[in-house]
N, C-alpha and C. Protein backbone atom coordinates (compact mmCIF):
# COMPACT_ATOMS: atom_id res chain seq x y z
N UNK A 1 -122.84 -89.27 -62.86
CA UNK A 1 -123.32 -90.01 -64.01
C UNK A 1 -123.57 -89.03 -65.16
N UNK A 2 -122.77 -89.28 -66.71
CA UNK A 2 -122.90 -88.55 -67.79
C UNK A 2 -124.37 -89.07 -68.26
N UNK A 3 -124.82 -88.28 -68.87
CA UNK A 3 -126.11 -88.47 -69.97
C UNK A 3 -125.57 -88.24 -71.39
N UNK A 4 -126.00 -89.10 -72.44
CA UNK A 4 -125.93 -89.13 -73.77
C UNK A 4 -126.84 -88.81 -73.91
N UNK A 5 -126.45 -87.00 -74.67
CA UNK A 5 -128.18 -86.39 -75.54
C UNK A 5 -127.62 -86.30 -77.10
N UNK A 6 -126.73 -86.88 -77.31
CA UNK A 6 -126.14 -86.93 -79.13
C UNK A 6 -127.10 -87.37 -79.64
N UNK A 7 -128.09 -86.65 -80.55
CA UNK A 7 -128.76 -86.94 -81.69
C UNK A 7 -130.55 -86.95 -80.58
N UNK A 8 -130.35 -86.77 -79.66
CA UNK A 8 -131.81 -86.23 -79.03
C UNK A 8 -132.17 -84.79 -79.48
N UNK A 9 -133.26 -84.23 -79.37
CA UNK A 9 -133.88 -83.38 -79.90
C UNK A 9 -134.56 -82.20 -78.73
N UNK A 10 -133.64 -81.11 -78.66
CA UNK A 10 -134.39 -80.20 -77.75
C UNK A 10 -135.23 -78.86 -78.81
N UNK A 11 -136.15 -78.55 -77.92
CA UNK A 11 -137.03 -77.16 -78.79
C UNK A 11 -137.12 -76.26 -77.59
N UNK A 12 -136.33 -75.07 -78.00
CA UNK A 12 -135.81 -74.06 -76.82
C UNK A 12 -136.58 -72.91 -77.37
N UNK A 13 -137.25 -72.38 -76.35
CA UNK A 13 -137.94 -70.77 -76.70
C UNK A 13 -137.62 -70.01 -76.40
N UNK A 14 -137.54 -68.12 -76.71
CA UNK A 14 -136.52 -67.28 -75.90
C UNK A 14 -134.71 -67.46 -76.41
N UNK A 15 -135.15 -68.17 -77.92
CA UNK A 15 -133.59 -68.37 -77.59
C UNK A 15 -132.97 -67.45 -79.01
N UNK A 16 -133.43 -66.37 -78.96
CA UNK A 16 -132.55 -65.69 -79.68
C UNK A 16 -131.94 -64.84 -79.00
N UNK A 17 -131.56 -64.60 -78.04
CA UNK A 17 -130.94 -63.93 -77.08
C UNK A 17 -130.72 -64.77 -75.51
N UNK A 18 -129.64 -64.28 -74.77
CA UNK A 18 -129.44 -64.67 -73.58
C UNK A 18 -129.39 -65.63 -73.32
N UNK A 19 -129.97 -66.27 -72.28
CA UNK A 19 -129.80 -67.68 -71.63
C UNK A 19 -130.46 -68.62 -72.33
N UNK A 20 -131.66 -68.43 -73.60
CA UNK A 20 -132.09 -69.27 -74.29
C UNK A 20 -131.18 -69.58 -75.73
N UNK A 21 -130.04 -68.34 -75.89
CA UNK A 21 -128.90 -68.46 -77.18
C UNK A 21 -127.61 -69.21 -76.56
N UNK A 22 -127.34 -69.20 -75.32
CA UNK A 22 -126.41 -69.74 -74.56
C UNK A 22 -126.76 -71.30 -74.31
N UNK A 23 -128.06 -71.35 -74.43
CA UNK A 23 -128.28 -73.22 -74.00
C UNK A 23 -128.67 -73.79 -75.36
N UNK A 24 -128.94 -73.31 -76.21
CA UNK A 24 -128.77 -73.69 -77.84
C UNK A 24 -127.32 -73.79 -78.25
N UNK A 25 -126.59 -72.86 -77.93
CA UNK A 25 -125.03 -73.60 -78.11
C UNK A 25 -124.55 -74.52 -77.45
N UNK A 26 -124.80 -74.78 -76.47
CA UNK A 26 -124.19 -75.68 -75.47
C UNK A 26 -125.34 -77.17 -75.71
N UNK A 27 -126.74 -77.10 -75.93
CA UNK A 27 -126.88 -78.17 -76.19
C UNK A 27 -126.59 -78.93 -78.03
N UNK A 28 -126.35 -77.93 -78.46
CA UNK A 28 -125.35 -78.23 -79.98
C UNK A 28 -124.61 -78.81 -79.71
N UNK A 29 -123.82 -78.28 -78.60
CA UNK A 29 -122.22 -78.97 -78.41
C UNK A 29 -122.20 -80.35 -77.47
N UNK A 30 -123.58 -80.33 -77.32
CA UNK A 30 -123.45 -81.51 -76.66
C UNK A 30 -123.83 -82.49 -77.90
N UNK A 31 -124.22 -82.29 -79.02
CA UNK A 31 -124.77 -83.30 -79.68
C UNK A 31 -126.00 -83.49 -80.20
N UNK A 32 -126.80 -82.36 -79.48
CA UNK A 32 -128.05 -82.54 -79.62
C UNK A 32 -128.65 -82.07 -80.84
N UNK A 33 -129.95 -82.33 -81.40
CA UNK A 33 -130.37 -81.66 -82.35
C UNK A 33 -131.55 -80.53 -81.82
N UNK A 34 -131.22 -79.14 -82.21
CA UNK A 34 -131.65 -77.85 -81.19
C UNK A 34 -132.43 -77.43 -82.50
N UNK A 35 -134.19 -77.16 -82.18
CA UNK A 35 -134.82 -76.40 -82.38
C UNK A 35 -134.80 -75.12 -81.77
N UNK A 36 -134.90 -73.73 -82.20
CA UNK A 36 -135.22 -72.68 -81.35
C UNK A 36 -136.28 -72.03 -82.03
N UNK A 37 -136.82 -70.88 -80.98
CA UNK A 37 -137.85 -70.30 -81.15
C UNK A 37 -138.05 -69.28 -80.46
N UNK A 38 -138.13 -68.10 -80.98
CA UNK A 38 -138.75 -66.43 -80.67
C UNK A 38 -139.33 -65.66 -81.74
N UNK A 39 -139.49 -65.15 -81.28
CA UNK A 39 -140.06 -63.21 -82.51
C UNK A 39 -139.43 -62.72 -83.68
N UNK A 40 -137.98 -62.76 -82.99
CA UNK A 40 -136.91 -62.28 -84.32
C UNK A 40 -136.66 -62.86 -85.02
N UNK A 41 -136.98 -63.49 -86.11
CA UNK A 41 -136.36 -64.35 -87.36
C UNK A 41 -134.78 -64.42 -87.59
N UNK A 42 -134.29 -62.93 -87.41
CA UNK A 42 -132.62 -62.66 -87.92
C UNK A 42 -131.90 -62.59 -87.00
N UNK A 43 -132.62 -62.73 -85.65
CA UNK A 43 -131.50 -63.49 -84.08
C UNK A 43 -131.70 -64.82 -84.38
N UNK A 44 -132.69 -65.73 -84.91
CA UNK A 44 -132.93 -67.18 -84.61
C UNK A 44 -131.91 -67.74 -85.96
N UNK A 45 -131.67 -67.28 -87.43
CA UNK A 45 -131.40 -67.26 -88.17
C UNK A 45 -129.96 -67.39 -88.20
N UNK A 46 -129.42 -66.41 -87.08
CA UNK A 46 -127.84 -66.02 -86.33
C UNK A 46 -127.64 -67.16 -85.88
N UNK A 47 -128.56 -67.75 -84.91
CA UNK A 47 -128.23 -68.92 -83.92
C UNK A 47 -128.16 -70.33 -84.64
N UNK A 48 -128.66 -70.23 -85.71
CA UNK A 48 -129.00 -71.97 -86.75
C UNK A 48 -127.57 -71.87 -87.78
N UNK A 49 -127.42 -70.72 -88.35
CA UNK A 49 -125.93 -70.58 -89.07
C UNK A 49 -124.88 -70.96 -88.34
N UNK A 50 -124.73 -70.31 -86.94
CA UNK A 50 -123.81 -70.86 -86.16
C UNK A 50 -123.75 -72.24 -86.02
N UNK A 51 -124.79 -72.29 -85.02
CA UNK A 51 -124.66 -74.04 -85.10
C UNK A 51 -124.43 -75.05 -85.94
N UNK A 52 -125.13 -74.79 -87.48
CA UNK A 52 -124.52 -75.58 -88.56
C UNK A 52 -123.09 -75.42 -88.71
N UNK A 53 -122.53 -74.54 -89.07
CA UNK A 53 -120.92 -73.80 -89.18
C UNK A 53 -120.17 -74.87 -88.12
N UNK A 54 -121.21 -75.11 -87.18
CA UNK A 54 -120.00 -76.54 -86.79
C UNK A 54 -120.26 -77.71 -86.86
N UNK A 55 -121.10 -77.85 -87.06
CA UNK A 55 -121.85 -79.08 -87.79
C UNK A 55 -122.86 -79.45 -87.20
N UNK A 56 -123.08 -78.99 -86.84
CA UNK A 56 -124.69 -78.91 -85.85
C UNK A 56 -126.13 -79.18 -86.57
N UNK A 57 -126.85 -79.45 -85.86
CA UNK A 57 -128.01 -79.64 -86.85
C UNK A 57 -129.20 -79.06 -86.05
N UNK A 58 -130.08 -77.87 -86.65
CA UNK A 58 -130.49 -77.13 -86.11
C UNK A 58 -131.89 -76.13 -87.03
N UNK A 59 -132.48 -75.99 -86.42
CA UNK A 59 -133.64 -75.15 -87.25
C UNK A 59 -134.40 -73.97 -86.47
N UNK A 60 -135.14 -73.23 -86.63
CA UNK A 60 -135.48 -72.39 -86.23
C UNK A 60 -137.36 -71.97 -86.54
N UNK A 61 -138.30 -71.71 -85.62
CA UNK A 61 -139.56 -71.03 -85.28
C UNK A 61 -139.88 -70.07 -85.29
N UNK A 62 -140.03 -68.78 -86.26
CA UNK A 62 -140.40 -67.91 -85.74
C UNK A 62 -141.82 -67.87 -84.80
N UNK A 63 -141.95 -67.33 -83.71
CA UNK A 63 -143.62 -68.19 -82.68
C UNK A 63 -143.21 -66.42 -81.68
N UNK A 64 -144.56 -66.40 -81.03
CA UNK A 64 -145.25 -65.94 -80.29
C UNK A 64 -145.43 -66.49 -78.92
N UNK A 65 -144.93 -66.98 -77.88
CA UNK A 65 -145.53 -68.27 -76.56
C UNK A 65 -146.34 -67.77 -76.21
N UNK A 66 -146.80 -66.80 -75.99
CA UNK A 66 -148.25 -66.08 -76.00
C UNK A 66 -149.54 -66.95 -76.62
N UNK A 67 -149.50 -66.98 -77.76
CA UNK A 67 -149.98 -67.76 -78.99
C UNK A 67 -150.29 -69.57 -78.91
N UNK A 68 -151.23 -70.33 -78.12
CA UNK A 68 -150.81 -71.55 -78.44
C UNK A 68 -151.13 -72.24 -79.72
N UNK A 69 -151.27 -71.55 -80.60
CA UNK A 69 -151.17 -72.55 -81.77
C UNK A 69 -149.76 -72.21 -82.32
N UNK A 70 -148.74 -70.84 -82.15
CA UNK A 70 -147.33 -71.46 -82.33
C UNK A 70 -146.49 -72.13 -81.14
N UNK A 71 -147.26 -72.40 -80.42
CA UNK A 71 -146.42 -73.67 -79.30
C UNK A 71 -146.79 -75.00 -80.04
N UNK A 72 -147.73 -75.41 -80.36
CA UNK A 72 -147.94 -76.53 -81.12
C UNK A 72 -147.39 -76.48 -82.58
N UNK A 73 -147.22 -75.62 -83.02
CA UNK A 73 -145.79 -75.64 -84.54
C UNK A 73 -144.78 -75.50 -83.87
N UNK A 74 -144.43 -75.28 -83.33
CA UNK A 74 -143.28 -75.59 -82.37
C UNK A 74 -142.84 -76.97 -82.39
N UNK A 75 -143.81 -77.31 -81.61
CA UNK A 75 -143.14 -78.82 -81.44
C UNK A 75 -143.66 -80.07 -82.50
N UNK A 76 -144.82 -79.18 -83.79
CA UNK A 76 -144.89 -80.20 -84.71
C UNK A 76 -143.83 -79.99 -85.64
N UNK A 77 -143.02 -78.87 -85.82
CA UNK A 77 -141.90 -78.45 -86.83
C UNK A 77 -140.22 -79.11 -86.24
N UNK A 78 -140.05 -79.27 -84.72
CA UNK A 78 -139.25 -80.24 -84.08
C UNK A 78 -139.41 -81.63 -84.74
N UNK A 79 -140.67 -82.02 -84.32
CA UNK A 79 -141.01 -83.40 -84.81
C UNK A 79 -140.81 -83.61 -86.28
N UNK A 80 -141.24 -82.80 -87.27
CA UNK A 80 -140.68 -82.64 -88.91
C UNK A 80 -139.75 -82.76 -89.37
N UNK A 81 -138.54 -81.93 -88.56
CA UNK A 81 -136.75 -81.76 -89.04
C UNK A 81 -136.40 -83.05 -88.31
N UNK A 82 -136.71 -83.42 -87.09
CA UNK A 82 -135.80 -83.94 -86.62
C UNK A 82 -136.59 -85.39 -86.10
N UNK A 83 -138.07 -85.66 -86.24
CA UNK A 83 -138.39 -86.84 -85.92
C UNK A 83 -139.08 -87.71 -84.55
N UNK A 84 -138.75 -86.39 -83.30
CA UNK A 84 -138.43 -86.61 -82.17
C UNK A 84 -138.45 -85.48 -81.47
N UNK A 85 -138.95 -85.48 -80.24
CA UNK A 85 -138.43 -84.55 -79.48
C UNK A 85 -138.39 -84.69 -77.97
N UNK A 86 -137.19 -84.51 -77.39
CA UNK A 86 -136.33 -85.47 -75.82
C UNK A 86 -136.96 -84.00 -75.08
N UNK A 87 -136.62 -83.04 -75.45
CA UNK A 87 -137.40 -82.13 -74.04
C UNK A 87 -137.29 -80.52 -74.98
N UNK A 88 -138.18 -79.99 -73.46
CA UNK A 88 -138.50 -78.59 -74.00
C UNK A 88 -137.92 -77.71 -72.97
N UNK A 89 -137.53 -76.86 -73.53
CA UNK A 89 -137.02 -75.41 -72.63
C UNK A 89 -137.63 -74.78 -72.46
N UNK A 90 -138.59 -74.15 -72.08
CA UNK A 90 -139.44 -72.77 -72.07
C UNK A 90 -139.10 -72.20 -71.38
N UNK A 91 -137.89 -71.29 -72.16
CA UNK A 91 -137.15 -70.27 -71.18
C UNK A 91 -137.79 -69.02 -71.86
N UNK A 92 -138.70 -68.35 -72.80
CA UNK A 92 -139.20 -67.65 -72.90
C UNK A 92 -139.94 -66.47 -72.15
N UNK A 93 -139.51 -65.10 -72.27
CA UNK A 93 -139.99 -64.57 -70.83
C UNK A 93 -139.73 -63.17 -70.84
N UNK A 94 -140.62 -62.16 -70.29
CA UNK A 94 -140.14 -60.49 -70.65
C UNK A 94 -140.35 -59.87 -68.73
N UNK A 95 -139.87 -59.29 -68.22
CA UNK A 95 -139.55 -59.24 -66.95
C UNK A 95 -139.63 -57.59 -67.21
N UNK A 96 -139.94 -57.25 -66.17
CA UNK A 96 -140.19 -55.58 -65.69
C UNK A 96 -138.77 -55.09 -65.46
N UNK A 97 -139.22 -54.01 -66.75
CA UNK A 97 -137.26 -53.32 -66.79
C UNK A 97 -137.45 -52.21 -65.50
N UNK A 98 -136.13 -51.93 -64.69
CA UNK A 98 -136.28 -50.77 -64.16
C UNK A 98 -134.95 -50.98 -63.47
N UNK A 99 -133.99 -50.23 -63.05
CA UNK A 99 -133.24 -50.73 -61.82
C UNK A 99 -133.27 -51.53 -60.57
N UNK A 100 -132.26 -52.87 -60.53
CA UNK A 100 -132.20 -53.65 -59.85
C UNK A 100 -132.75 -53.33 -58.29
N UNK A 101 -132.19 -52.54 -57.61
CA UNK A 101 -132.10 -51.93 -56.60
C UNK A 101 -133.41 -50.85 -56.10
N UNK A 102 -134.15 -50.80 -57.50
CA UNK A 102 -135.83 -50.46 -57.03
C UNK A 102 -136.78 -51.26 -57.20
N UNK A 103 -136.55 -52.47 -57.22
CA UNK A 103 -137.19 -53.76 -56.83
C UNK A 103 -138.10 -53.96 -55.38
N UNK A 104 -138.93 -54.48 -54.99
CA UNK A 104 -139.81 -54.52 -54.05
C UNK A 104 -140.30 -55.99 -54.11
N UNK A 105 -140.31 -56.69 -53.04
CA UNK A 105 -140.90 -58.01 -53.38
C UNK A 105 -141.91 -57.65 -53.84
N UNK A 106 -142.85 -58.39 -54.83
CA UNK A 106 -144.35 -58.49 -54.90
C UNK A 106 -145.67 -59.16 -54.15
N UNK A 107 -146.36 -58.12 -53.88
CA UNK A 107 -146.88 -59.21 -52.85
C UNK A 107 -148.36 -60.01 -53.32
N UNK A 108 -147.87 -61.68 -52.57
CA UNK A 108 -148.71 -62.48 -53.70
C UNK A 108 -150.26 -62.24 -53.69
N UNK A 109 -150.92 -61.41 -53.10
CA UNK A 109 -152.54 -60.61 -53.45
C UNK A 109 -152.37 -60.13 -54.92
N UNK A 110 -151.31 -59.66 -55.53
CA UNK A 110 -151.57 -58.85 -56.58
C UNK A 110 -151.95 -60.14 -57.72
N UNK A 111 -151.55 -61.36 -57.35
CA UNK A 111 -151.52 -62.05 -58.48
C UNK A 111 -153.32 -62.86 -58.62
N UNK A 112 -153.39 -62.62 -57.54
CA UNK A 112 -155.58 -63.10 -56.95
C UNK A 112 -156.16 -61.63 -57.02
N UNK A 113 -155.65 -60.89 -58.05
CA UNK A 113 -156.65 -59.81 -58.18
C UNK A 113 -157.14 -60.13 -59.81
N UNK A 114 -158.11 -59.57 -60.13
CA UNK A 114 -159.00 -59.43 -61.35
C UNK A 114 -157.52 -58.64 -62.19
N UNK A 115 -158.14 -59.13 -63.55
CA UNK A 115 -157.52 -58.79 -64.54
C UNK A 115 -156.82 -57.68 -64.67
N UNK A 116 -158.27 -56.64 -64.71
CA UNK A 116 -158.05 -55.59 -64.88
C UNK A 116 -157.61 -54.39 -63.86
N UNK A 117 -157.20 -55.14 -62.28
CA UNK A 117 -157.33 -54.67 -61.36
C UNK A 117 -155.59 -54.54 -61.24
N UNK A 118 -154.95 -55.28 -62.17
CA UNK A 118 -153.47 -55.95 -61.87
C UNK A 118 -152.85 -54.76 -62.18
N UNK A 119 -151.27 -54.64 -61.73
CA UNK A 119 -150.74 -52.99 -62.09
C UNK A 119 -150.44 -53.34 -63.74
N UNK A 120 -150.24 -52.75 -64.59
CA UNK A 120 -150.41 -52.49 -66.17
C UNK A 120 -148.39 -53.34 -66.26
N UNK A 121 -147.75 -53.36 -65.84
CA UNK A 121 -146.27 -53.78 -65.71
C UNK A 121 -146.26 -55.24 -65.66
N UNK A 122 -147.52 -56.01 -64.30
CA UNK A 122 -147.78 -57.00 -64.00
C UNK A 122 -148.39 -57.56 -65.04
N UNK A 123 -149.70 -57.22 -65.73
CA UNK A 123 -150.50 -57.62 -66.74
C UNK A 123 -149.42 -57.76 -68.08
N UNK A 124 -148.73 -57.18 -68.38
CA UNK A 124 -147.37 -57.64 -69.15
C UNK A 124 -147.08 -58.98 -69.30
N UNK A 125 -146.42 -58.93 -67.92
CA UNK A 125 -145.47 -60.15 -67.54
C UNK A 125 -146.48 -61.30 -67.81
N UNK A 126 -147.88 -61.26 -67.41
CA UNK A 126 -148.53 -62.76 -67.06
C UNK A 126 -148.85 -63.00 -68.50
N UNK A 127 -149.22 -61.47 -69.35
CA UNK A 127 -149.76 -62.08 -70.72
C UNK A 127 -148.83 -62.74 -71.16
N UNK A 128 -147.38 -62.56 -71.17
CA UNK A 128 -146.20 -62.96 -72.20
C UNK A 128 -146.19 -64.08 -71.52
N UNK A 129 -146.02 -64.42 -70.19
CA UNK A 129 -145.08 -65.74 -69.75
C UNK A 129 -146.35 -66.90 -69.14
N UNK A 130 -147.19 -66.14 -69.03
CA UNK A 130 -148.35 -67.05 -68.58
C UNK A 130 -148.70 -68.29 -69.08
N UNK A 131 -148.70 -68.46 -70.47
CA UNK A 131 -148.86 -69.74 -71.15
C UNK A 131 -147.33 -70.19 -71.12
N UNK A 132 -146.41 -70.07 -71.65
CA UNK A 132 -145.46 -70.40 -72.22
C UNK A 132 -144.58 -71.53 -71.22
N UNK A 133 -144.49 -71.50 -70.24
CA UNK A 133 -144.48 -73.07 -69.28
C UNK A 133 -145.47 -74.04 -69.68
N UNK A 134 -146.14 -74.26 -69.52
CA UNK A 134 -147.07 -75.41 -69.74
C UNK A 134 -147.53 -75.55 -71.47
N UNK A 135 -147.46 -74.54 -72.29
CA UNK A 135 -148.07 -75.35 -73.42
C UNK A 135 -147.06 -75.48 -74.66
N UNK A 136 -145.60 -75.47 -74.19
CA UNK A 136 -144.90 -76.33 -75.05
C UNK A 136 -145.02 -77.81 -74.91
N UNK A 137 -144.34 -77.99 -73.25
CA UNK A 137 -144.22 -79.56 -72.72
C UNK A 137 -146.20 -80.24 -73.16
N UNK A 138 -147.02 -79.17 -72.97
CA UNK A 138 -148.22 -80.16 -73.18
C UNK A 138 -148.40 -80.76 -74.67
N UNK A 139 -148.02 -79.58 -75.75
CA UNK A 139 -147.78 -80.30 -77.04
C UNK A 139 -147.17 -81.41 -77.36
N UNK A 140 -145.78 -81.20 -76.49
CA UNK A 140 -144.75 -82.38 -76.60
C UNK A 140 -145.81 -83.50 -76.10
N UNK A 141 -146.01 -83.65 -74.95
CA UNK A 141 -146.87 -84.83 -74.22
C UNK A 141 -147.60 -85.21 -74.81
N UNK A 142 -148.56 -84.65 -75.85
CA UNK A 142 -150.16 -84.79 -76.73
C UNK A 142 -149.11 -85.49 -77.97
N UNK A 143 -148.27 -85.09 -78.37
CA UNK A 143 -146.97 -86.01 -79.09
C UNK A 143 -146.78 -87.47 -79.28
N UNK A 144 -146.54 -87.32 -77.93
CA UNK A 144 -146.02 -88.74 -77.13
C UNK A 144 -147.12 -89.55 -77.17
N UNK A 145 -148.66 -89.07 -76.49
CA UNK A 145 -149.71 -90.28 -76.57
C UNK A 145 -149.97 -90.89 -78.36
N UNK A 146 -149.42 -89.73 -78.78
CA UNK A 146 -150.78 -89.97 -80.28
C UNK A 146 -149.10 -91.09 -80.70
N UNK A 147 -148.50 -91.75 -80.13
CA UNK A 147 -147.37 -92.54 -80.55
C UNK A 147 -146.21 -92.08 -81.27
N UNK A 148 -146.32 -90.50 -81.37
CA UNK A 148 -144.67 -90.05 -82.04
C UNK A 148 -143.95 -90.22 -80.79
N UNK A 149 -142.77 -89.99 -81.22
CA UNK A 149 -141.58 -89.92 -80.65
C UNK A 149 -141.45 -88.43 -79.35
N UNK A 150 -141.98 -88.46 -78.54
CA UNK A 150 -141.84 -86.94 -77.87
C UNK A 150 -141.42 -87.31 -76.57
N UNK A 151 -141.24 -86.05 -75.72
CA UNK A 151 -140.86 -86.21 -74.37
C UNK A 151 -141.37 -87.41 -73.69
């Protein structure tokens, strides 16, 4: 079974690069109308030219997901351009660089330790990605009750 998302409204984070610049084209090409959102202004800037250039309709956030008051311009600046908003991506996310192959599972005690107890690599990862699942879709949702158009 196909889904019609022509003229639905996604708001993608993380998407000036990688798998969040790859699903902003592809949901362009599906029809959709693609908000994005990261740090870099002149990667997000790259990604909205493109997409218009084919006729796409598209805008861009500079935001923080760290930050929840730019998760909520996020999805009140979706709702602005475009009226609506059908879903959220929060593919936003910074991961511990090092070689593949010196990887170690983590073991899940480190994540039930105190703040300040966490290894300095770990405390990274949770500050950046810690919010950024839950308080796009909750904006969207707080959207939806107050009667706009949202997820």
């Amino acid at each position: 079974m196909t889904m019609n998302l022509s003229g639905r409204t996604i708001a993608i984070t993380g998407a000036s690069s990688g798998i969040g610049r790859a699903t902003a084209f592809a949901c362009a090409n599906a029809g959709m109308n693609v908000i994005v959102a990261a740090r870099r202004e002149d990667e997000l800037k790259s990604v909205v030219d493109s997409i218009r250039s084919t006729g796409g309709r598209a805008a861009y956030v500079v935001m923080d997901v760290s930050n929840p008051h730019d998760n909520a311009r996020l999805i009140e600046a979706a709702l602005d351009h475009f009226g609506s908003i059908y879903s959220v991506f929060a593919n936003a996310g910074y991961g511990i660089e090092r070689p593949v192959l010196t990887y170690t599972r983590p073991h899940p005690r480190l994540l039930q330790l105190r703040q300040q107890d966490r290894p300095p690599q770990l405390r990274r990862v949770l500050r950046h990605q810690g919010p950024a699942g839950p308080l796009c879709p909750r904006h969207a949702r707080r959207a939806r009750r107050q009667g706009r158009r949202g997820v």
